[in-house]
PDB file of N, CA and C in Angstrom:
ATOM      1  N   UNK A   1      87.509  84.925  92.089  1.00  0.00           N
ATOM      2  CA  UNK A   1      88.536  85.955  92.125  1.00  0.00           C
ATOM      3  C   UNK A   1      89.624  85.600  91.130  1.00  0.00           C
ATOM      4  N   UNK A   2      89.939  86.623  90.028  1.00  0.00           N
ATOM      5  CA  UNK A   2      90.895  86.243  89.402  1.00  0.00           C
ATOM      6  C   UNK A   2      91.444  87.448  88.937  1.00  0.00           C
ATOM      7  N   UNK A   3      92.797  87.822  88.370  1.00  0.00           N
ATOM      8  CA  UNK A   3      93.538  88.696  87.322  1.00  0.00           C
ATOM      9  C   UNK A   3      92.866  88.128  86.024  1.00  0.00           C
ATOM     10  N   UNK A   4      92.572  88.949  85.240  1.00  0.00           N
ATOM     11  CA  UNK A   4      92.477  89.100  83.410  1.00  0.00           C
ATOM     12  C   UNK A   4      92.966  90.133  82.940  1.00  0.00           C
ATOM     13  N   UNK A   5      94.046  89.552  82.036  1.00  0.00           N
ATOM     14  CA  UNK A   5      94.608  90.871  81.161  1.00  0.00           C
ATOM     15  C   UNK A   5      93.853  90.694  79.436  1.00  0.00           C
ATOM     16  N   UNK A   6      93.732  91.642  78.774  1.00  0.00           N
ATOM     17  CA  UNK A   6      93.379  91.446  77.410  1.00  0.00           C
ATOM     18  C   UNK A   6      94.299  92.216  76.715  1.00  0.00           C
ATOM     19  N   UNK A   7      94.061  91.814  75.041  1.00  0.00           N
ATOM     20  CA  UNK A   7      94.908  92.996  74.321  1.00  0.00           C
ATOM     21  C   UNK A   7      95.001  94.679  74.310  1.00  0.00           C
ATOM     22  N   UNK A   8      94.080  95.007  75.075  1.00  0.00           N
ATOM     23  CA  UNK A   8      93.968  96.330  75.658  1.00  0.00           C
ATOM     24  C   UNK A   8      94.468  96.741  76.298  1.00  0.00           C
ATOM     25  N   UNK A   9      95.427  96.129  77.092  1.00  0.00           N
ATOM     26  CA  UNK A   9      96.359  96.170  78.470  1.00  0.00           C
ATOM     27  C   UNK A   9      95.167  96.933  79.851  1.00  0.00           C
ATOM     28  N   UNK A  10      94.276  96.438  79.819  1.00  0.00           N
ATOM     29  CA  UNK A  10      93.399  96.597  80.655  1.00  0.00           C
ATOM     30  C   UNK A  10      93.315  95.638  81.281  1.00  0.00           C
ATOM     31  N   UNK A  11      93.955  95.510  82.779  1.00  0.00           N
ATOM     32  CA  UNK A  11      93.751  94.854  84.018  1.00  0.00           C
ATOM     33  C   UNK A  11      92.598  94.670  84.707  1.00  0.00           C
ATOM     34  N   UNK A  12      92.228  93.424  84.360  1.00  0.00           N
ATOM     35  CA  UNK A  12      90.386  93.602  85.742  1.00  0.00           C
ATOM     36  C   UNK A  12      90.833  92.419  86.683  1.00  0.00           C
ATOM     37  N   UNK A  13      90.315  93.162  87.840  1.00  0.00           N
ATOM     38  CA  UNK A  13      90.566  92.264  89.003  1.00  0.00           C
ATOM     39  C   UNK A  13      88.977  91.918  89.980  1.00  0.00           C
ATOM     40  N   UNK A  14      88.662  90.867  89.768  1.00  0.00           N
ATOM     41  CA  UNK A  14      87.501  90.301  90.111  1.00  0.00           C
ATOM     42  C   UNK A  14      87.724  90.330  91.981  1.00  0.00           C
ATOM     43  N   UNK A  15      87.131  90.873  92.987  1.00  0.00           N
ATOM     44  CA  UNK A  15      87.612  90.643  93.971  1.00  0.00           C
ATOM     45  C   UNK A  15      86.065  90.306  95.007  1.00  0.00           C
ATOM     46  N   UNK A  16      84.831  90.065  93.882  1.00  0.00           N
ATOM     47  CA  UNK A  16      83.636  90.018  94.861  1.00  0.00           C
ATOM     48  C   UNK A  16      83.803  88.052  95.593  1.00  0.00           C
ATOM     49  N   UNK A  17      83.124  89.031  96.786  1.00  0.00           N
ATOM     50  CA  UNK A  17      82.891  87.777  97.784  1.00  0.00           C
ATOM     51  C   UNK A  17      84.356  87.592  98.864  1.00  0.00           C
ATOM     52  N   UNK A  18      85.051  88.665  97.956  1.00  0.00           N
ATOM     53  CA  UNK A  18      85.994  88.669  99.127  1.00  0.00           C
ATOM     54  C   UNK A  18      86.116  89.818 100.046  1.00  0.00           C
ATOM     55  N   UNK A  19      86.308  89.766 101.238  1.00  0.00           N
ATOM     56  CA  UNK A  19      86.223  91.031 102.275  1.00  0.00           C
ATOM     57  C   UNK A  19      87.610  91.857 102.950  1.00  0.00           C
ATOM     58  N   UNK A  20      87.586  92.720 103.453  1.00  0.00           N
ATOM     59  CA  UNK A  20      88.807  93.402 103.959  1.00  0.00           C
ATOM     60  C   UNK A  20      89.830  92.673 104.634  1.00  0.00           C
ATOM     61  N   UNK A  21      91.145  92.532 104.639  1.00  0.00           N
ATOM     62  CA  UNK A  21      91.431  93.710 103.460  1.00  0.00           C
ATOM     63  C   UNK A  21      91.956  92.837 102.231  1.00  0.00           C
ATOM     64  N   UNK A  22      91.421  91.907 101.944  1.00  0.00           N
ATOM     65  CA  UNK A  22      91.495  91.008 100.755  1.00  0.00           C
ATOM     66  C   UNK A  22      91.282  91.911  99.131  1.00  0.00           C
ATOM     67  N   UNK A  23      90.354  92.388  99.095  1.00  0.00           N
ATOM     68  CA  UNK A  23      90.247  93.054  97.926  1.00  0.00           C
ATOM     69  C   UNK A  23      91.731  93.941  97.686  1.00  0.00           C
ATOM     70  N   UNK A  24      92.284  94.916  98.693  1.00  0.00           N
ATOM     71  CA  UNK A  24      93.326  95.880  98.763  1.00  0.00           C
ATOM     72  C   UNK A  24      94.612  94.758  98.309  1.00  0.00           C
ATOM     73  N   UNK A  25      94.305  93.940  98.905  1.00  0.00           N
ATOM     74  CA  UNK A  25      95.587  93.116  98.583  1.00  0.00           C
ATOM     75  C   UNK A  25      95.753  92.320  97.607  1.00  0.00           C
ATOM     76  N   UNK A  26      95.131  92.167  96.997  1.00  0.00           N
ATOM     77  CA  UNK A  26      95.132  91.720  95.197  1.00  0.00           C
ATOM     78  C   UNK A  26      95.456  92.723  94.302  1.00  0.00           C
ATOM     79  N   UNK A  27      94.734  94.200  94.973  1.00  0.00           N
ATOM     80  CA  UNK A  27      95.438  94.735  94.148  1.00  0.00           C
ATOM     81  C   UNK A  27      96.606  94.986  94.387  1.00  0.00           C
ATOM     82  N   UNK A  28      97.000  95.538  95.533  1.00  0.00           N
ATOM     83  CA  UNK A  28      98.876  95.835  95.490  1.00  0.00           C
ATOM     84  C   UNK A  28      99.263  94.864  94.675  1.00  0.00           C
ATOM     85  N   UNK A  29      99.059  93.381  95.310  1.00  0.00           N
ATOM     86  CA  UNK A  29      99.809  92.527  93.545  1.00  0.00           C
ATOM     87  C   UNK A  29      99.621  92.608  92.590  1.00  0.00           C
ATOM     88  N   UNK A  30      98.579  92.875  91.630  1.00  0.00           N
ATOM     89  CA  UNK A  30      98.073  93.556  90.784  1.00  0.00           C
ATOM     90  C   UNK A  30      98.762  94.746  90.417  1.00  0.00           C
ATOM     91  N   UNK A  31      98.742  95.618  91.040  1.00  0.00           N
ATOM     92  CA  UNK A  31      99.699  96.743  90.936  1.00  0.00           C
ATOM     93  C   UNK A  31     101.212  96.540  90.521  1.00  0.00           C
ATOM     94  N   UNK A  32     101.797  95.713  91.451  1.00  0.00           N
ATOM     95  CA  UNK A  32     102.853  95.208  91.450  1.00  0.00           C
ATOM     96  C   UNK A  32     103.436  94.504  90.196  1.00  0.00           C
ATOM     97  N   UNK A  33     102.499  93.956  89.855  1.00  0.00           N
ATOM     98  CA  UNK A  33     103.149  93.010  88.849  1.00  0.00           C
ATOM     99  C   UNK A  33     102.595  93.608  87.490  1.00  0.00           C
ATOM    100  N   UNK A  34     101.593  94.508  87.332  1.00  0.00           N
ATOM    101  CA  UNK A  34     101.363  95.115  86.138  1.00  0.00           C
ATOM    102  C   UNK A  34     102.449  96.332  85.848  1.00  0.00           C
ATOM    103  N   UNK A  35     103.005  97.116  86.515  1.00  0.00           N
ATOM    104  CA  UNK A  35     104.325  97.833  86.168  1.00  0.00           C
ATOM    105  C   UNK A  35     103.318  99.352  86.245  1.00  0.00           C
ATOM    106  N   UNK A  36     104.484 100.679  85.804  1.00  0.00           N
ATOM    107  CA  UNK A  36     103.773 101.891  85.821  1.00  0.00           C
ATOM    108  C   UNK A  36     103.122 102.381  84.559  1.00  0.00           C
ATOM    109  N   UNK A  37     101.849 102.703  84.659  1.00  0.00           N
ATOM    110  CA  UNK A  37     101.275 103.435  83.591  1.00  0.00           C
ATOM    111  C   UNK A  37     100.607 102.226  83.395  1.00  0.00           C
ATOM    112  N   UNK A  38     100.205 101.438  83.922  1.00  0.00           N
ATOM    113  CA  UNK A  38      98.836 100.311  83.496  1.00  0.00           C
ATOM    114  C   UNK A  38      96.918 100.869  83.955  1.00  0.00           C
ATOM    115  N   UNK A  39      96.478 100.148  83.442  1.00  0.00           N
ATOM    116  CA  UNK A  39      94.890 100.503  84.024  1.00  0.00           C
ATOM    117  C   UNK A  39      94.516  99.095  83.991  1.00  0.00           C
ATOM    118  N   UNK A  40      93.690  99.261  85.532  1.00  0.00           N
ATOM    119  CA  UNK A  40      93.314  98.297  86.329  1.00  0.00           C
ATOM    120  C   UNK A  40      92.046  98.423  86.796  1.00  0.00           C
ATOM    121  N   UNK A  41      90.942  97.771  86.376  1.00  0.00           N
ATOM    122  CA  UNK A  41      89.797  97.870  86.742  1.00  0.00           C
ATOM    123  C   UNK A  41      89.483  96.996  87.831  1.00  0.00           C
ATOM    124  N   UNK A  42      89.010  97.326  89.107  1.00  0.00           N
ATOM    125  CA  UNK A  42      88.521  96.179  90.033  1.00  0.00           C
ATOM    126  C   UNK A  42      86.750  96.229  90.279  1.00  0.00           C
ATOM    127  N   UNK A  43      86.499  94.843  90.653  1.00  0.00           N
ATOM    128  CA  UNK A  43      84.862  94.727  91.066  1.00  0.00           C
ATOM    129  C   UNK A  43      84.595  94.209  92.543  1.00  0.00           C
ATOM    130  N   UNK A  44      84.125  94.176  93.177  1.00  0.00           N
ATOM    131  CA  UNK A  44      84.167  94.155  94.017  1.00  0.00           C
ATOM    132  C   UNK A  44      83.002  93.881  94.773  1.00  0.00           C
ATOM    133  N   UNK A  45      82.247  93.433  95.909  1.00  0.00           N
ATOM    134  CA  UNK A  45      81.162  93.242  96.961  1.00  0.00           C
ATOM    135  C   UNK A  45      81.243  94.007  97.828  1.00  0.00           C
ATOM    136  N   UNK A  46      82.679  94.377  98.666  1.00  0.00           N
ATOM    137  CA  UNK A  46      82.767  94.661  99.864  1.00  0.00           C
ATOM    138  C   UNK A  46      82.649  96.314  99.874  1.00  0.00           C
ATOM    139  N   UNK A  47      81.503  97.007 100.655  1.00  0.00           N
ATOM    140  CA  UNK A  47      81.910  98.431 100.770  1.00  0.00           C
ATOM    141  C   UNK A  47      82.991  98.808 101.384  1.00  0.00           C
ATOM    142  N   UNK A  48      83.385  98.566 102.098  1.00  0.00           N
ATOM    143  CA  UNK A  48      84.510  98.984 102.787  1.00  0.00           C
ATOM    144  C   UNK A  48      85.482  99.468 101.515  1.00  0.00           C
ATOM    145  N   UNK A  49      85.472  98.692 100.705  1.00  0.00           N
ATOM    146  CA  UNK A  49      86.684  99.314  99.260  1.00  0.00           C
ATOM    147  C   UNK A  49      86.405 100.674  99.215  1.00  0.00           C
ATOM    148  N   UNK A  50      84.885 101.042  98.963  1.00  0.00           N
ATOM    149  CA  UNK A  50      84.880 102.716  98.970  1.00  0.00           C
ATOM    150  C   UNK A  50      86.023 103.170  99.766  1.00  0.00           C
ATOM    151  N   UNK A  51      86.271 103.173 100.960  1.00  0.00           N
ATOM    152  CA  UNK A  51      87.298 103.736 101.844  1.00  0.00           C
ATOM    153  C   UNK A  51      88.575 103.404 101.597  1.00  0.00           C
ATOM    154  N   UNK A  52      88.795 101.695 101.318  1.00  0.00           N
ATOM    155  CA  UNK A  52      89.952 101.394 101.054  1.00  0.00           C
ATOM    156  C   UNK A  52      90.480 101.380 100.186  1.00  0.00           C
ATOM    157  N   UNK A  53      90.157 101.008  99.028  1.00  0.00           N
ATOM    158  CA  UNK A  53      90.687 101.790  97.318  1.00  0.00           C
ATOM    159  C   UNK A  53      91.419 103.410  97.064  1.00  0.00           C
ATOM    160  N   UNK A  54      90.222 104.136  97.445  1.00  0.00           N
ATOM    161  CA  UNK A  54      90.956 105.465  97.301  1.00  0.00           C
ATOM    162  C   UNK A  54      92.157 106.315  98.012  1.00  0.00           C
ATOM    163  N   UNK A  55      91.969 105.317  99.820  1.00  0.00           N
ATOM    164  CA  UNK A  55      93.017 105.766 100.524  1.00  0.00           C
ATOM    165  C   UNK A  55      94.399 104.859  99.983  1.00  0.00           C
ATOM    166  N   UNK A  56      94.137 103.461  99.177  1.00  0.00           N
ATOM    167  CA  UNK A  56      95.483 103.042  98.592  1.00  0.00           C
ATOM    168  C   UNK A  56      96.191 103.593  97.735  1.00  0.00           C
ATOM    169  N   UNK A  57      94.777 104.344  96.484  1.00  0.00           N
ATOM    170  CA  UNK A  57      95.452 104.918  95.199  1.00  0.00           C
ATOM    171  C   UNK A  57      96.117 105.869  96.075  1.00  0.00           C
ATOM    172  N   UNK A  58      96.021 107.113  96.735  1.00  0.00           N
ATOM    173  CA  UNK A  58      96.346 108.450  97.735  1.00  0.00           C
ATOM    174  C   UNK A  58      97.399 108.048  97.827  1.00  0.00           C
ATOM    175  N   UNK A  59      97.445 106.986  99.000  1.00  0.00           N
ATOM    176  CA  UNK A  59      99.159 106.718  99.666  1.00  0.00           C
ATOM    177  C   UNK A  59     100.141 106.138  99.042  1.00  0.00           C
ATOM    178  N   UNK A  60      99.910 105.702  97.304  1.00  0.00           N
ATOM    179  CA  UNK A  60     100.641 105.409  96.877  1.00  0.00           C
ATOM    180  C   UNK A  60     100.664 105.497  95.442  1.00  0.00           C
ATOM    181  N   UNK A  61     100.074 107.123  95.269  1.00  0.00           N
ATOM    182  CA  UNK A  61     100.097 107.734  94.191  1.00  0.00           C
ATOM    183  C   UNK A  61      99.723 107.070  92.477  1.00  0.00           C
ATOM    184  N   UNK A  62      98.732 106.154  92.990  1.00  0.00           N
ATOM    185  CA  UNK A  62      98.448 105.565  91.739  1.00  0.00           C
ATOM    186  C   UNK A  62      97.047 106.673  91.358  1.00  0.00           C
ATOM    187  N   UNK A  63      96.405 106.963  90.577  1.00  0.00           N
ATOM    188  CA  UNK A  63      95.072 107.982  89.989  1.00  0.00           C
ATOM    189  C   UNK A  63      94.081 106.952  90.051  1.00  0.00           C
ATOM    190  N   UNK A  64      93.027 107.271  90.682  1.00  0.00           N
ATOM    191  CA  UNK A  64      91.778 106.614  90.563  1.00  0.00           C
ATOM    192  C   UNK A  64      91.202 107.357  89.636  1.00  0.00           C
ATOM    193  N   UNK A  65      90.702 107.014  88.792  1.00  0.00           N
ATOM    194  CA  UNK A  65      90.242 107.302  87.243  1.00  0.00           C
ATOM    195  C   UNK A  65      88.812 107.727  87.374  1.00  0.00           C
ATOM    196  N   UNK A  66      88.118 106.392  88.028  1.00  0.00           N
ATOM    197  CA  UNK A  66      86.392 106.423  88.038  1.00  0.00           C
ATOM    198  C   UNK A  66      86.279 105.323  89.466  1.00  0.00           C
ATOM    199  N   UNK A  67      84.903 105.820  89.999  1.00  0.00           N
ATOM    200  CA  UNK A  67      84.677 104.854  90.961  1.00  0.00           C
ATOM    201  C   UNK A  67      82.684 104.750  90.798  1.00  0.00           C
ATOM    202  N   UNK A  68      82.024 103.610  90.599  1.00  0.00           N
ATOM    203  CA  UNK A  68      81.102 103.681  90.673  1.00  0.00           C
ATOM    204  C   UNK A  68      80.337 102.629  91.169  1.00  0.00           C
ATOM    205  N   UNK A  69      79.353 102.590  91.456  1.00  0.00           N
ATOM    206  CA  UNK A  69      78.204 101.285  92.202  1.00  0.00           C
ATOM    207  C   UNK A  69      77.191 101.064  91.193  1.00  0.00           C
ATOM    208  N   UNK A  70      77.050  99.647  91.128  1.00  0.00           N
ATOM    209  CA  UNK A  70      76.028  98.986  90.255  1.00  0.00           C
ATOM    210  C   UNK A  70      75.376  98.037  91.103  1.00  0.00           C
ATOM    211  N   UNK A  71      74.546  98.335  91.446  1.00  0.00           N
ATOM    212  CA  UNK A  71      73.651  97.417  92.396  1.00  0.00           C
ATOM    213  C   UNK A  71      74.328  97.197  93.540  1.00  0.00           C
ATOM    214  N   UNK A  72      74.391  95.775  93.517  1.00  0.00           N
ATOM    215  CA  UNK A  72      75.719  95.600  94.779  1.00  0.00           C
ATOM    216  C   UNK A  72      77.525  95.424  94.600  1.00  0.00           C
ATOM    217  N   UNK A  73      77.629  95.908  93.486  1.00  0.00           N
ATOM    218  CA  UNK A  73      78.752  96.157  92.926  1.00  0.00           C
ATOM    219  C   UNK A  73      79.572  97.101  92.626  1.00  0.00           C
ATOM    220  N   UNK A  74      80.839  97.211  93.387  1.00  0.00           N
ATOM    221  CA  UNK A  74      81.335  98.929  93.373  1.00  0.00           C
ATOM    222  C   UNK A  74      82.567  98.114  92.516  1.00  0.00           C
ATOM    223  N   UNK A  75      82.484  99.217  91.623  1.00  0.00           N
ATOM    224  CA  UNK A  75      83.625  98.858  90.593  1.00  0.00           C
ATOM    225  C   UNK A  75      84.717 100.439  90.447  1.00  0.00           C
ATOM    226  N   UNK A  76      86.181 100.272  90.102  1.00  0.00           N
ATOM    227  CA  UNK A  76      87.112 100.738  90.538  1.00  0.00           C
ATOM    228  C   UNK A  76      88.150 101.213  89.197  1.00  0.00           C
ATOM    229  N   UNK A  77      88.332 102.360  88.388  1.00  0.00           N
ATOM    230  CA  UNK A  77      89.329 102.226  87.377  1.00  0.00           C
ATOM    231  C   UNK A  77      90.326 103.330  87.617  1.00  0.00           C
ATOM    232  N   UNK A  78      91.510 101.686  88.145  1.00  0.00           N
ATOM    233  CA  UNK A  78      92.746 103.229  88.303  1.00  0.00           C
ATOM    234  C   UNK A  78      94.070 103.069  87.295  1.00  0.00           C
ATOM    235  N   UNK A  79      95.174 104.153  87.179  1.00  0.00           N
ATOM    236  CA  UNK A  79      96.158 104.245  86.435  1.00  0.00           C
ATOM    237  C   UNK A  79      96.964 104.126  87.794  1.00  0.00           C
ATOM    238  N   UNK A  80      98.353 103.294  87.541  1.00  0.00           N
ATOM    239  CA  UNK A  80      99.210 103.120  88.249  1.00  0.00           C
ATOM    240  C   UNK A  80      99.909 103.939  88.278  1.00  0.00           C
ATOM    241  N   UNK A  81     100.851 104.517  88.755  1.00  0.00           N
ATOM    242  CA  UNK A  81     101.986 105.660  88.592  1.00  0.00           C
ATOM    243  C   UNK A  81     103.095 105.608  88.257  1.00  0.00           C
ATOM    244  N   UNK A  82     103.391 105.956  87.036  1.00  0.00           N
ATOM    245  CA  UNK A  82     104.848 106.324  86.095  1.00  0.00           C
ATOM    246  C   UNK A  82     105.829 106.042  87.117  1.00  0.00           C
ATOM    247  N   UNK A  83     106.667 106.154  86.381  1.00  0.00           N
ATOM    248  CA  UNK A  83     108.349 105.907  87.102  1.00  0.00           C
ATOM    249  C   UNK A  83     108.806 106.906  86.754  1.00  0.00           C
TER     250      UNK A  83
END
């Protein structure tokens, strides 16, 4: 599990092998500390993110961009929300 930023200002947040609500909560810091108008890609193991990702972007108005599954891997690209 780690944060990587690159010169792209593209945030990926590695969150497999970790389970609820661990994934959600990397990103709020993630969120948090990347500021508004960033993109943040997460990966993930746990299904449960299906549910819990999109009800975080919702309640706290960040845009989920794309959401998709690769084998056993649900991966996550959202925009944070402007100020």
């Amino acid at each position: 599990m780690a944060i990587e930023s690159s010169m792209s200002e593209l945030i990926k947040l590695d969150t497999k092998g970790l389970t609820c609500p661990e994934p959600v909560m990397m990103l709020h810091n993630a969120v948090r500390d990347a500021g508004a108008n960033a993109q943040i890609e997460v990966v993930a193991t746990d299904p449960s993110t299906e549910r819990d990702i999109p009800k975080f972007c919702n309640f706290l108005g960040h845009s989920l961009d794309k959401a998709w599954q690769e084998g056993e891997l649900y991966y996550y690209l959202l925009t944070t929300k402007g100020e």
